[in-house]
PDB file of N, CA and C in Angstrom:
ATOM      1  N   UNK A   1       4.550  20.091 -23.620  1.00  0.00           N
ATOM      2  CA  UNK A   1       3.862  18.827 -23.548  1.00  0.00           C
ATOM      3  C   UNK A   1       3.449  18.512 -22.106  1.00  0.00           C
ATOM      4  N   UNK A   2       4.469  18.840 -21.261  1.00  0.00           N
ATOM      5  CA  UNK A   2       3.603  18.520 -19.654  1.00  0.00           C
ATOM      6  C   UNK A   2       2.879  19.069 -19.297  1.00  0.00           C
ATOM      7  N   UNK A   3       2.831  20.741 -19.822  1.00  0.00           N
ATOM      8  CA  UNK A   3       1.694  21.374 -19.093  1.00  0.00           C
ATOM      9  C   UNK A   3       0.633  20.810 -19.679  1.00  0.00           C
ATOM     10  N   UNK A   4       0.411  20.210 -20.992  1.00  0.00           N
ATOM     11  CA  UNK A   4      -0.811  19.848 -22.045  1.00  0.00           C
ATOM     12  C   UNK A   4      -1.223  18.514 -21.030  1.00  0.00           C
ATOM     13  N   UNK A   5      -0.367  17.440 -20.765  1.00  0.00           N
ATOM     14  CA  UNK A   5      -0.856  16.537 -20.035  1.00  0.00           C
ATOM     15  C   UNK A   5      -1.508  16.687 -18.891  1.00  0.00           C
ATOM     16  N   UNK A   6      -0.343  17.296 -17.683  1.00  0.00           N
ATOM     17  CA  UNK A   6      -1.040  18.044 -16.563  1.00  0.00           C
ATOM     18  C   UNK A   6      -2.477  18.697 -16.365  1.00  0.00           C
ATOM     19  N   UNK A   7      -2.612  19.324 -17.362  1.00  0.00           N
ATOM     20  CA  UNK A   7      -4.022  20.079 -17.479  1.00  0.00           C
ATOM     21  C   UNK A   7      -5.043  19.216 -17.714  1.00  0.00           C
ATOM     22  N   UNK A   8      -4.708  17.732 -18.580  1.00  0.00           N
ATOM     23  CA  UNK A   8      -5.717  16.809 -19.132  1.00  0.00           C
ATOM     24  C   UNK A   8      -5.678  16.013 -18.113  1.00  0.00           C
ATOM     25  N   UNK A   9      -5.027  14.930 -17.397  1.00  0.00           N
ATOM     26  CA  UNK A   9      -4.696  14.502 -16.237  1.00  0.00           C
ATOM     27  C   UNK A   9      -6.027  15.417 -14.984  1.00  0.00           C
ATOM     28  N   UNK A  10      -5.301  17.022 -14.565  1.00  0.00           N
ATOM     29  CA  UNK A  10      -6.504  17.076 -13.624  1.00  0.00           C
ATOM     30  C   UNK A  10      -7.940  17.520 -14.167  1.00  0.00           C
ATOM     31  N   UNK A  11      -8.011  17.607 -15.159  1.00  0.00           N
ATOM     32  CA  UNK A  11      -9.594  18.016 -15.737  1.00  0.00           C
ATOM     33  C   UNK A  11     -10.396  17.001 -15.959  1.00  0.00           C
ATOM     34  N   UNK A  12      -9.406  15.508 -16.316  1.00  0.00           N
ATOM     35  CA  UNK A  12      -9.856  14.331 -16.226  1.00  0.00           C
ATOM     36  C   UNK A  12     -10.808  13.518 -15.192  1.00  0.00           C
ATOM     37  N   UNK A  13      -9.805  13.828 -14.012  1.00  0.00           N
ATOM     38  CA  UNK A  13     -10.213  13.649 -12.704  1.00  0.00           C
ATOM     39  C   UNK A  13     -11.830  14.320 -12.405  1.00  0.00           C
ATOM     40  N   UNK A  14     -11.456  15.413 -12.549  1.00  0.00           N
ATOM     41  CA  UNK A  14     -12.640  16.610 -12.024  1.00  0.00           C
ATOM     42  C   UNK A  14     -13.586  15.719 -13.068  1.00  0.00           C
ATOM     43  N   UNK A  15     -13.549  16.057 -14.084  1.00  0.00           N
ATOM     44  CA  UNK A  15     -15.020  15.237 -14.744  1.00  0.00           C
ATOM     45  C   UNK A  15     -15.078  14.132 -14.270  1.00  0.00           C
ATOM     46  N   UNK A  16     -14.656  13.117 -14.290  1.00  0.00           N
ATOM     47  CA  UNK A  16     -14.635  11.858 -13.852  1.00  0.00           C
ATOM     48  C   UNK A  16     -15.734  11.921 -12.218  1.00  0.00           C
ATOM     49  N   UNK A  17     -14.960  12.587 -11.485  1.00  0.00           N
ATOM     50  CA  UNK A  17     -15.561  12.941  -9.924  1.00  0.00           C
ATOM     51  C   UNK A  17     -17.115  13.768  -9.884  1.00  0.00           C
ATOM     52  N   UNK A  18     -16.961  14.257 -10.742  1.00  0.00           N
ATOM     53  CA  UNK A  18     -18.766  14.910 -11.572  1.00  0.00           C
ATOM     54  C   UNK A  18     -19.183  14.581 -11.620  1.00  0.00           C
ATOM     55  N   UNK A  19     -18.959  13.617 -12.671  1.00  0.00           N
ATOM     56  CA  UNK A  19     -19.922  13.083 -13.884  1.00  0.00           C
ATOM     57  C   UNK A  19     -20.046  11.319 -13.727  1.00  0.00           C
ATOM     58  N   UNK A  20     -20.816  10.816 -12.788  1.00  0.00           N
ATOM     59  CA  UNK A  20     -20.589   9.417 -12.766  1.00  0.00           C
ATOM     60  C   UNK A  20     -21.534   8.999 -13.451  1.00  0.00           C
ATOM     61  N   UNK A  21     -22.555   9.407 -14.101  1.00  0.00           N
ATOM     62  CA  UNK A  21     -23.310   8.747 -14.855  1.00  0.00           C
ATOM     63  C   UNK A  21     -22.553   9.032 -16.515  1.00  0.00           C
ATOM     64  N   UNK A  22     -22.163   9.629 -16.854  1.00  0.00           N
ATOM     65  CA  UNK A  22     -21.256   9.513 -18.147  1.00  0.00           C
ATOM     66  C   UNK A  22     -19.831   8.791 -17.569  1.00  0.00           C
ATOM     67  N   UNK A  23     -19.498   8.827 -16.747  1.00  0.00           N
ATOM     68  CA  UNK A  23     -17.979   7.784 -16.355  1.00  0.00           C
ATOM     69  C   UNK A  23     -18.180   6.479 -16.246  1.00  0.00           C
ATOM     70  N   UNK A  24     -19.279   6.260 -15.742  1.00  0.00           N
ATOM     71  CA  UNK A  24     -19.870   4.420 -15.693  1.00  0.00           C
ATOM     72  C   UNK A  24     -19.602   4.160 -16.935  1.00  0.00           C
ATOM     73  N   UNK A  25     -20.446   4.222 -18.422  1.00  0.00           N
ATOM     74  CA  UNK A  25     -19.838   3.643 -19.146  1.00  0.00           C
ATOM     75  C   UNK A  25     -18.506   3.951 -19.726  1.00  0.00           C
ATOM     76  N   UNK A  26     -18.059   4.645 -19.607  1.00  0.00           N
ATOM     77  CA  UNK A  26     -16.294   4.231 -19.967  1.00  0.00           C
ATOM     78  C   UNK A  26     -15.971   3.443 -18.667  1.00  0.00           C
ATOM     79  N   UNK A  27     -16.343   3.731 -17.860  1.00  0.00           N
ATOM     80  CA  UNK A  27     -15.553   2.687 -16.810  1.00  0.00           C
ATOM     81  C   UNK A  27     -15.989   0.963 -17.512  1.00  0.00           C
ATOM     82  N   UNK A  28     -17.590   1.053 -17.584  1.00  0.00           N
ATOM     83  CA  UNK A  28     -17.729  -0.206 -17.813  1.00  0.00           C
ATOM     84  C   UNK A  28     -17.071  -0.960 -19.152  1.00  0.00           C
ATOM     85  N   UNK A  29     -16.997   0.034 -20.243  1.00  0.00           N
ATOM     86  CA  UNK A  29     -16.026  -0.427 -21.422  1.00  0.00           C
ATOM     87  C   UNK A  29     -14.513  -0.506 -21.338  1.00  0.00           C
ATOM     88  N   UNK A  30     -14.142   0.260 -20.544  1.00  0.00           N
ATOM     89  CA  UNK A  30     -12.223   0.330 -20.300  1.00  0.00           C
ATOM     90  C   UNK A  30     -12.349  -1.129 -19.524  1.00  0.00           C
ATOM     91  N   UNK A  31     -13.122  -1.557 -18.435  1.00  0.00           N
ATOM     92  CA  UNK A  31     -12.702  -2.831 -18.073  1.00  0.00           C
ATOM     93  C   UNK A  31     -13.162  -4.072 -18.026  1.00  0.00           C
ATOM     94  N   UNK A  32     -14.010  -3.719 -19.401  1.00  0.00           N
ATOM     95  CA  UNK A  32     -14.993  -4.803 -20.110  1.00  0.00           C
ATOM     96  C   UNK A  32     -15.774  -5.624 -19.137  1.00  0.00           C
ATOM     97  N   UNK A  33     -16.434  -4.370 -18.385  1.00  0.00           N
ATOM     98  CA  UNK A  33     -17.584  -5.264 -17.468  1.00  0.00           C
ATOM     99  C   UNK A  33     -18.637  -5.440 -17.618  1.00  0.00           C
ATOM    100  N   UNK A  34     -19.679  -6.292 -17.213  1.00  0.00           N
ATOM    101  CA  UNK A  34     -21.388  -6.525 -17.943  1.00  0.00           C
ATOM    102  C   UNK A  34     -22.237  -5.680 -16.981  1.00  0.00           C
ATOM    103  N   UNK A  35     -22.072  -6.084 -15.689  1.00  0.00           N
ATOM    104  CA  UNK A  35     -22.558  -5.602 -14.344  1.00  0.00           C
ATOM    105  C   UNK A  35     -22.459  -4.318 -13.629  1.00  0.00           C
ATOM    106  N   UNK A  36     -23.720  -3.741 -13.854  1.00  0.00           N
ATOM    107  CA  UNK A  36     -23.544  -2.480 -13.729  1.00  0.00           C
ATOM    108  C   UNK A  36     -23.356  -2.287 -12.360  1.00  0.00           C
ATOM    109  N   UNK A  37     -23.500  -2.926 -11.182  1.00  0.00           N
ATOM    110  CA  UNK A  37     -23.631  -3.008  -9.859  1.00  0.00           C
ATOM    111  C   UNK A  37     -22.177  -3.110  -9.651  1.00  0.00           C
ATOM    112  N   UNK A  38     -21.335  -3.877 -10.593  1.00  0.00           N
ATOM    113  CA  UNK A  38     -19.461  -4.150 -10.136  1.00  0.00           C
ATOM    114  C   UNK A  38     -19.547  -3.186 -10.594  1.00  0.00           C
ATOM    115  N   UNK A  39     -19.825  -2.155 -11.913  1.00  0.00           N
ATOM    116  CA  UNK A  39     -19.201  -1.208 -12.370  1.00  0.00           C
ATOM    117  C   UNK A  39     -19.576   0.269 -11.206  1.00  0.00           C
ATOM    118  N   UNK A  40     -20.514   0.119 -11.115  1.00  0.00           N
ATOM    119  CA  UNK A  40     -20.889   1.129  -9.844  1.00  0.00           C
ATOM    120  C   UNK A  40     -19.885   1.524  -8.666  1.00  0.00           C
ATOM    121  N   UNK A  41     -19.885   0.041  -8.009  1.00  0.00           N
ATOM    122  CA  UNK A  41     -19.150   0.190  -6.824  1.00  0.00           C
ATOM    123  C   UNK A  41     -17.316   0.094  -7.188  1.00  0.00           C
ATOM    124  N   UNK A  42     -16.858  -0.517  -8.291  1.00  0.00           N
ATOM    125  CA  UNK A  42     -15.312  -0.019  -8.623  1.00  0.00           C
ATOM    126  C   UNK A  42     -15.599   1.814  -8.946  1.00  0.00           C
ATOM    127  N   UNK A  43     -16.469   2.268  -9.902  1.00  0.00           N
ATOM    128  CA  UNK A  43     -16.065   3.715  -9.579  1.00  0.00           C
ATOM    129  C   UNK A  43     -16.310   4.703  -7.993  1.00  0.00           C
ATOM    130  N   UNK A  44     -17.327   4.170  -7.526  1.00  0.00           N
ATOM    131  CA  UNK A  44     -17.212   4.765  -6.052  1.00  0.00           C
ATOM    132  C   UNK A  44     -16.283   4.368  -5.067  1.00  0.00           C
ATOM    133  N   UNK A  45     -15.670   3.645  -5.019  1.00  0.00           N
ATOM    134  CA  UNK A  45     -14.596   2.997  -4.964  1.00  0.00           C
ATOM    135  C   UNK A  45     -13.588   3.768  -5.025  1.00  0.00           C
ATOM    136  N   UNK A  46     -12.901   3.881  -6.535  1.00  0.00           N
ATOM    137  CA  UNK A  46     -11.766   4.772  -7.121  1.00  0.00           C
ATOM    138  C   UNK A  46     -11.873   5.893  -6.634  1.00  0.00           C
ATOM    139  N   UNK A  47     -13.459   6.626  -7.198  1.00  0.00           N
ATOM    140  CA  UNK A  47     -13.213   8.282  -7.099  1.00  0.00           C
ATOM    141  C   UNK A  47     -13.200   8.646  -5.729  1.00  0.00           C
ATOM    142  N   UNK A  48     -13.891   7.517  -4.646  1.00  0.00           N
ATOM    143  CA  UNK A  48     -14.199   8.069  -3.159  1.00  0.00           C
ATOM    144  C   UNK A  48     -12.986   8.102  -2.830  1.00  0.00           C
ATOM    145  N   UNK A  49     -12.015   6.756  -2.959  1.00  0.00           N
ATOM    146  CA  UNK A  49     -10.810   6.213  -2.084  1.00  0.00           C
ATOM    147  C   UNK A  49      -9.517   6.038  -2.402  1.00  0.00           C
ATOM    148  N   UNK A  50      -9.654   6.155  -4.068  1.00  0.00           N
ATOM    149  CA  UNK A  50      -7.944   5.818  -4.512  1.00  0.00           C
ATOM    150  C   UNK A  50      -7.635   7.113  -5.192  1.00  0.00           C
ATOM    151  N   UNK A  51      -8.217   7.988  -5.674  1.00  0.00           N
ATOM    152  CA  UNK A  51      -7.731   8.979  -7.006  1.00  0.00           C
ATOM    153  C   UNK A  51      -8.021  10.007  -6.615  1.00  0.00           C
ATOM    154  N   UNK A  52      -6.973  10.735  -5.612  1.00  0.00           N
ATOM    155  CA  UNK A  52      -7.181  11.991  -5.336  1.00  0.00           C
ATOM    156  C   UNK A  52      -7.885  12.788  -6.583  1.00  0.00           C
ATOM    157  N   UNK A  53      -8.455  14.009  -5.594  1.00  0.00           N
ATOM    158  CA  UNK A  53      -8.742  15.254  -6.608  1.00  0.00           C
ATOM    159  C   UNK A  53      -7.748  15.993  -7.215  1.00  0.00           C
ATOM    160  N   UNK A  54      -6.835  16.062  -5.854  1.00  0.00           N
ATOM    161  CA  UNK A  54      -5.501  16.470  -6.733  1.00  0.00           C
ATOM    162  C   UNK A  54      -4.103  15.702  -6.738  1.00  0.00           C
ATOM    163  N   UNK A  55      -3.594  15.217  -8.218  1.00  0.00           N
ATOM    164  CA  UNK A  55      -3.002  14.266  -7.466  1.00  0.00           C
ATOM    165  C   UNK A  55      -1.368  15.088  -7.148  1.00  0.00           C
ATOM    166  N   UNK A  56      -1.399  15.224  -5.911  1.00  0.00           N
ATOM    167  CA  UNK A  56       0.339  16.382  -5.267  1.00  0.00           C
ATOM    168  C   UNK A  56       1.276  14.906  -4.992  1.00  0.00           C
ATOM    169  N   UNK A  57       2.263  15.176  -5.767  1.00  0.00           N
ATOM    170  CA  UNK A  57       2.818  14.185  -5.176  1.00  0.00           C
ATOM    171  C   UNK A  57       3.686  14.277  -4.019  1.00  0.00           C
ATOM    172  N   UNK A  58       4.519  13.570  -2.857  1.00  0.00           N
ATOM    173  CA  UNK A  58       4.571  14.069  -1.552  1.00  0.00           C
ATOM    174  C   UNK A  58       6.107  12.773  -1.616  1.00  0.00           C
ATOM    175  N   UNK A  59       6.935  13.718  -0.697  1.00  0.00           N
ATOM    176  CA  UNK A  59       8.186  12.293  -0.237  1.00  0.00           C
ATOM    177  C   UNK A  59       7.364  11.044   0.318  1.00  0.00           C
ATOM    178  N   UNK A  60       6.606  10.932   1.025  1.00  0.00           N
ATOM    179  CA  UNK A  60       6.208   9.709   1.576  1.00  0.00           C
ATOM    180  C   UNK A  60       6.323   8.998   0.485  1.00  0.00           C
ATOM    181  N   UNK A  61       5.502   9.090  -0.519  1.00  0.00           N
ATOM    182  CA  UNK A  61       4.840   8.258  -1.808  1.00  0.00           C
ATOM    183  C   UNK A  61       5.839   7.554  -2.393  1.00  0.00           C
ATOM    184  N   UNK A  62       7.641   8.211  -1.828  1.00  0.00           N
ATOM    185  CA  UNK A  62       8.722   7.419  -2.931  1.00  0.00           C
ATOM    186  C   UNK A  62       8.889   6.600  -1.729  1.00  0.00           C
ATOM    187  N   UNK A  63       8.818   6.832  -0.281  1.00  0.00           N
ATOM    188  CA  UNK A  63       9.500   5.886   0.658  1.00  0.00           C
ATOM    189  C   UNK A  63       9.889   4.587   0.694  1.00  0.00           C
ATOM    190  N   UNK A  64       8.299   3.634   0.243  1.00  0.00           N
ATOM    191  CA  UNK A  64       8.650   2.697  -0.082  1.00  0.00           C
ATOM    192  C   UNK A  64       9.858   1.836  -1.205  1.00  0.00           C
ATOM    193  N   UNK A  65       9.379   2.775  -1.866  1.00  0.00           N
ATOM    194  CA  UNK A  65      10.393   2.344  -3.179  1.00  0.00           C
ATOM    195  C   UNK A  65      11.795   2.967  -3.108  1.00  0.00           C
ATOM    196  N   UNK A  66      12.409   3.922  -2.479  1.00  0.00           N
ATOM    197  CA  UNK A  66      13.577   4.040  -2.274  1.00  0.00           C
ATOM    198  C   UNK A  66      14.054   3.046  -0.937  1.00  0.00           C
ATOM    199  N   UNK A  67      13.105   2.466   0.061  1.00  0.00           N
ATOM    200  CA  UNK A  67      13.663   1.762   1.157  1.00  0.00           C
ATOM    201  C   UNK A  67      13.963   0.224   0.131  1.00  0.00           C
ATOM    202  N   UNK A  68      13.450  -0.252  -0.649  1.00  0.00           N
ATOM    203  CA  UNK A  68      13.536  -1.234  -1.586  1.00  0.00           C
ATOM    204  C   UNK A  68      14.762  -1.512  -2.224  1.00  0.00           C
ATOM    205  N   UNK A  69      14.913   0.032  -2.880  1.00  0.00           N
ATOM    206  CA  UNK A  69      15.800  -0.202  -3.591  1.00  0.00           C
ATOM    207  C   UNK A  69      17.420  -0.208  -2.914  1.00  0.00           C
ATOM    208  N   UNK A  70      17.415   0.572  -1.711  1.00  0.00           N
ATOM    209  CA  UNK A  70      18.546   1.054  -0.813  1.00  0.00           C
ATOM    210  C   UNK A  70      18.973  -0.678  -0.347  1.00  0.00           C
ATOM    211  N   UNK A  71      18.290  -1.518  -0.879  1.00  0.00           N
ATOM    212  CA  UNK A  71      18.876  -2.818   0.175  1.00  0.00           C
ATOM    213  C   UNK A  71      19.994  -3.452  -0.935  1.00  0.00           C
ATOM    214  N   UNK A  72      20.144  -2.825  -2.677  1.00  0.00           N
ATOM    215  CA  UNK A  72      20.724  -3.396  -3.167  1.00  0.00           C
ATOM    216  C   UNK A  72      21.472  -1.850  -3.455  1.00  0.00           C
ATOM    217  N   UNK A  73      21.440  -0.727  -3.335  1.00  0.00           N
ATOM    218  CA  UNK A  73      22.328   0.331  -3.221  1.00  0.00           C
ATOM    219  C   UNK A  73      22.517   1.032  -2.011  1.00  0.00           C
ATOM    220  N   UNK A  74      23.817   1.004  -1.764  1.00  0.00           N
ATOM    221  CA  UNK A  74      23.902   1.501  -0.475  1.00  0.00           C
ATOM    222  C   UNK A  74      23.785   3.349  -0.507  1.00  0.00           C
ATOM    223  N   UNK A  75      23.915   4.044  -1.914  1.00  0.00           N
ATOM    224  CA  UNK A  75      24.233   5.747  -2.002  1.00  0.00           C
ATOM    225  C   UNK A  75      22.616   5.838  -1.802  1.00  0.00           C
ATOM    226  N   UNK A  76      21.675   5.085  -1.518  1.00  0.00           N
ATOM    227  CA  UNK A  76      20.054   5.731  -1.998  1.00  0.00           C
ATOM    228  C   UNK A  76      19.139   5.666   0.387  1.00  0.00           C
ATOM    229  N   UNK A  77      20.488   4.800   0.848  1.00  0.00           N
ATOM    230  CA  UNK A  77      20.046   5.290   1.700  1.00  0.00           C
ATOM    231  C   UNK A  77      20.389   6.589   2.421  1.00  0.00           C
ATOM    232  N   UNK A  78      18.834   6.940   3.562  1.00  0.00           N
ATOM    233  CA  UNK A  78      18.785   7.918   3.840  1.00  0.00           C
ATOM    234  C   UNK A  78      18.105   8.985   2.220  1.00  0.00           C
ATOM    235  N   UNK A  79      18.461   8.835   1.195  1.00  0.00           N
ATOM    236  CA  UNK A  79      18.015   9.908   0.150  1.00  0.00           C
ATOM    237  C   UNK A  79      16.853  10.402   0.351  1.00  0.00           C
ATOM    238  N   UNK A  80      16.832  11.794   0.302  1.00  0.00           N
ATOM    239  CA  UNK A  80      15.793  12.403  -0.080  1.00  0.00           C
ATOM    240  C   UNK A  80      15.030  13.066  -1.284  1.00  0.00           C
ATOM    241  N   UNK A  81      14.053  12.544  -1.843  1.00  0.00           N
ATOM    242  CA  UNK A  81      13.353  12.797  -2.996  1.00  0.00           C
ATOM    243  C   UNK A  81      12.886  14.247  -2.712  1.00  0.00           C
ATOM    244  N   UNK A  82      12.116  14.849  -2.027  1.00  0.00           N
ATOM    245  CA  UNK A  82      11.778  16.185  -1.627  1.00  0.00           C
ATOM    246  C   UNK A  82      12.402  17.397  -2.846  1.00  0.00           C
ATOM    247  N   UNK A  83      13.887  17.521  -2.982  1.00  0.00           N
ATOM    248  CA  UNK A  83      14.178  18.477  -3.866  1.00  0.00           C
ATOM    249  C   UNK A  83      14.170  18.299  -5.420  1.00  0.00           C
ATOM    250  N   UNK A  84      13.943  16.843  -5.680  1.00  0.00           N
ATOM    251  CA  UNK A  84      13.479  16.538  -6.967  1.00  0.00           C
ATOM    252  C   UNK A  84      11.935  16.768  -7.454  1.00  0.00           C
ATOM    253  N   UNK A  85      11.522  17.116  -6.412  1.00  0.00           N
ATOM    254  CA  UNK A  85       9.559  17.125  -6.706  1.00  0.00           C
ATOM    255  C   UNK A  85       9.229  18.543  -7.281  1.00  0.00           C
ATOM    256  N   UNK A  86       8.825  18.732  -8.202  1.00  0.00           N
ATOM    257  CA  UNK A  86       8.204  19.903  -8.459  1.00  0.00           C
ATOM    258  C   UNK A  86       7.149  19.650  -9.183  1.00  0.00           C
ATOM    259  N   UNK A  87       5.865  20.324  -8.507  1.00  0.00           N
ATOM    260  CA  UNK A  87       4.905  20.931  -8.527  1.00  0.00           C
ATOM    261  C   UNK A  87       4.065  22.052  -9.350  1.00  0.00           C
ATOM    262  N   UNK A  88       5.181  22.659  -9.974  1.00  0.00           N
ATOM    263  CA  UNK A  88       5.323  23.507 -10.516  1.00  0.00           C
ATOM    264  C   UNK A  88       3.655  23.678 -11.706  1.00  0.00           C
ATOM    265  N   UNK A  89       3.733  22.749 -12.687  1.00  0.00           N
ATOM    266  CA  UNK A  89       2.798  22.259 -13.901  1.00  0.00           C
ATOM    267  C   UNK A  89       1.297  22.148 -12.919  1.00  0.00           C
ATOM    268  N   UNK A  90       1.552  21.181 -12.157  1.00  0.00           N
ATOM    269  CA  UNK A  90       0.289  20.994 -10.986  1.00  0.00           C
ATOM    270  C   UNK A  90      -0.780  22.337 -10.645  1.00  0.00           C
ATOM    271  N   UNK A  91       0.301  23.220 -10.204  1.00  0.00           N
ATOM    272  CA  UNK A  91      -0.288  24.531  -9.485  1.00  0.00           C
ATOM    273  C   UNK A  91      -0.432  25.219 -10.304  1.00  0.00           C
ATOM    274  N   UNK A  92      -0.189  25.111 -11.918  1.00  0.00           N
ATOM    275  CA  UNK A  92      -0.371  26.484 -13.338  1.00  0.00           C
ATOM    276  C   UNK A  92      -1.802  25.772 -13.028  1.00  0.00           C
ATOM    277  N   UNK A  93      -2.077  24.555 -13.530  1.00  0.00           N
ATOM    278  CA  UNK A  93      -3.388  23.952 -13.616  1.00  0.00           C
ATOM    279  C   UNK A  93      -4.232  23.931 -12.367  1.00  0.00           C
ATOM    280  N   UNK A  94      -3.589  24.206 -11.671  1.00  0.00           N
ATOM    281  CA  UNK A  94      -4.914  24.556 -10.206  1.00  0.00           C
ATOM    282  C   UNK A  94      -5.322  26.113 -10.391  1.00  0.00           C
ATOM    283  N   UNK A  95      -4.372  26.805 -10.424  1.00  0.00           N
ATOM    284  CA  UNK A  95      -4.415  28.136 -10.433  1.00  0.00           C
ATOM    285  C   UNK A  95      -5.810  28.615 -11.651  1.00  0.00           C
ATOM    286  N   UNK A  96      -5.774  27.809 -12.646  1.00  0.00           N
ATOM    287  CA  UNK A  96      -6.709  27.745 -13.464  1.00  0.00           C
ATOM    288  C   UNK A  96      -8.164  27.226 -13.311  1.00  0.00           C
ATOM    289  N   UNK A  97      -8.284  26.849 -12.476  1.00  0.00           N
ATOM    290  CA  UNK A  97      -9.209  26.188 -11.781  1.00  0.00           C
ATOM    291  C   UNK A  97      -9.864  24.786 -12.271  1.00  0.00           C
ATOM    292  N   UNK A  98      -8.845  24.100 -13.165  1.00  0.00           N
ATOM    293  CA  UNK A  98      -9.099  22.654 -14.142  1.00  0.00           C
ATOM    294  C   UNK A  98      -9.636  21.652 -13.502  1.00  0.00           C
ATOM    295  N   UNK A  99      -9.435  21.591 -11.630  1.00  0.00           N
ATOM    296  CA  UNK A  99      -9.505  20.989 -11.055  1.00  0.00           C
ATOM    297  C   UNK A  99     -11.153  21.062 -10.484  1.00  0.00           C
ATOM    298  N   UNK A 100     -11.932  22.204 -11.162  1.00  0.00           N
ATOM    299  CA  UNK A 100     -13.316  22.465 -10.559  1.00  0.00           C
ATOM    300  C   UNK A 100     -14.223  22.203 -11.675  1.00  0.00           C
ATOM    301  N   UNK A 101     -13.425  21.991 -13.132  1.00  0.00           N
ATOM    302  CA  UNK A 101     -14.390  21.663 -14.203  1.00  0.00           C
ATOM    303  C   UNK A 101     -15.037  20.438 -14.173  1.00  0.00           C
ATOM    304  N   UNK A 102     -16.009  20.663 -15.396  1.00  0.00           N
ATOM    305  CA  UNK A 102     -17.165  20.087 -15.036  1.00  0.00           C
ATOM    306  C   UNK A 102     -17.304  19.530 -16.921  1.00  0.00           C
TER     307      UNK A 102
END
């Protein structure tokens, strides 16, 4: 099941980052907008600035949320997320090149 997601997840992306004239309207129906000018600039927006191509996830990304949580547990400071991360599913689906479809 993860590799099935993983693979849909980055092929998603890749079309999405393609294809903005077929992504406008799902964009404009997923967030029930009228205005094609808001719908324009939220997807150039997303695909330029928020939604990697690939999304790797990295220790930084938990920092915040383990410095959060460490103020009401004291075992989570200092923790490092790093050996819990695997990548593994990510890189079958890069290796495949899911990330270049179209």
């Amino acid at each position: 099941m993860i590799p099935r997601f993983m693979d849909a997840l980055i092929e998603s992306i890749a079309r999405s980052k393609n294809d903005r004239a077929g992504s406008l309207p799902v964009l404009k129906a997923q967030l029930k907008l009228e205005d094609d000018a808001t719908v324009g600039a939220t997807y150039d927006f997303f695909t330029g600035k928020v939604v990697p191509s690939v999304p790797t996830p990295t220790s930084a990304q938990f920092a915040d949320g383990i410095s959060i949580l460490s103020r009401q547990n004291d075992k989570l400071k200092g923790f490092d997320v790093a050996p819990f991360i695997d990548t593994s599913y990510l890189d079958n689906s890069l290796k495949r090149g899911l990330h270049k479809s179209q």
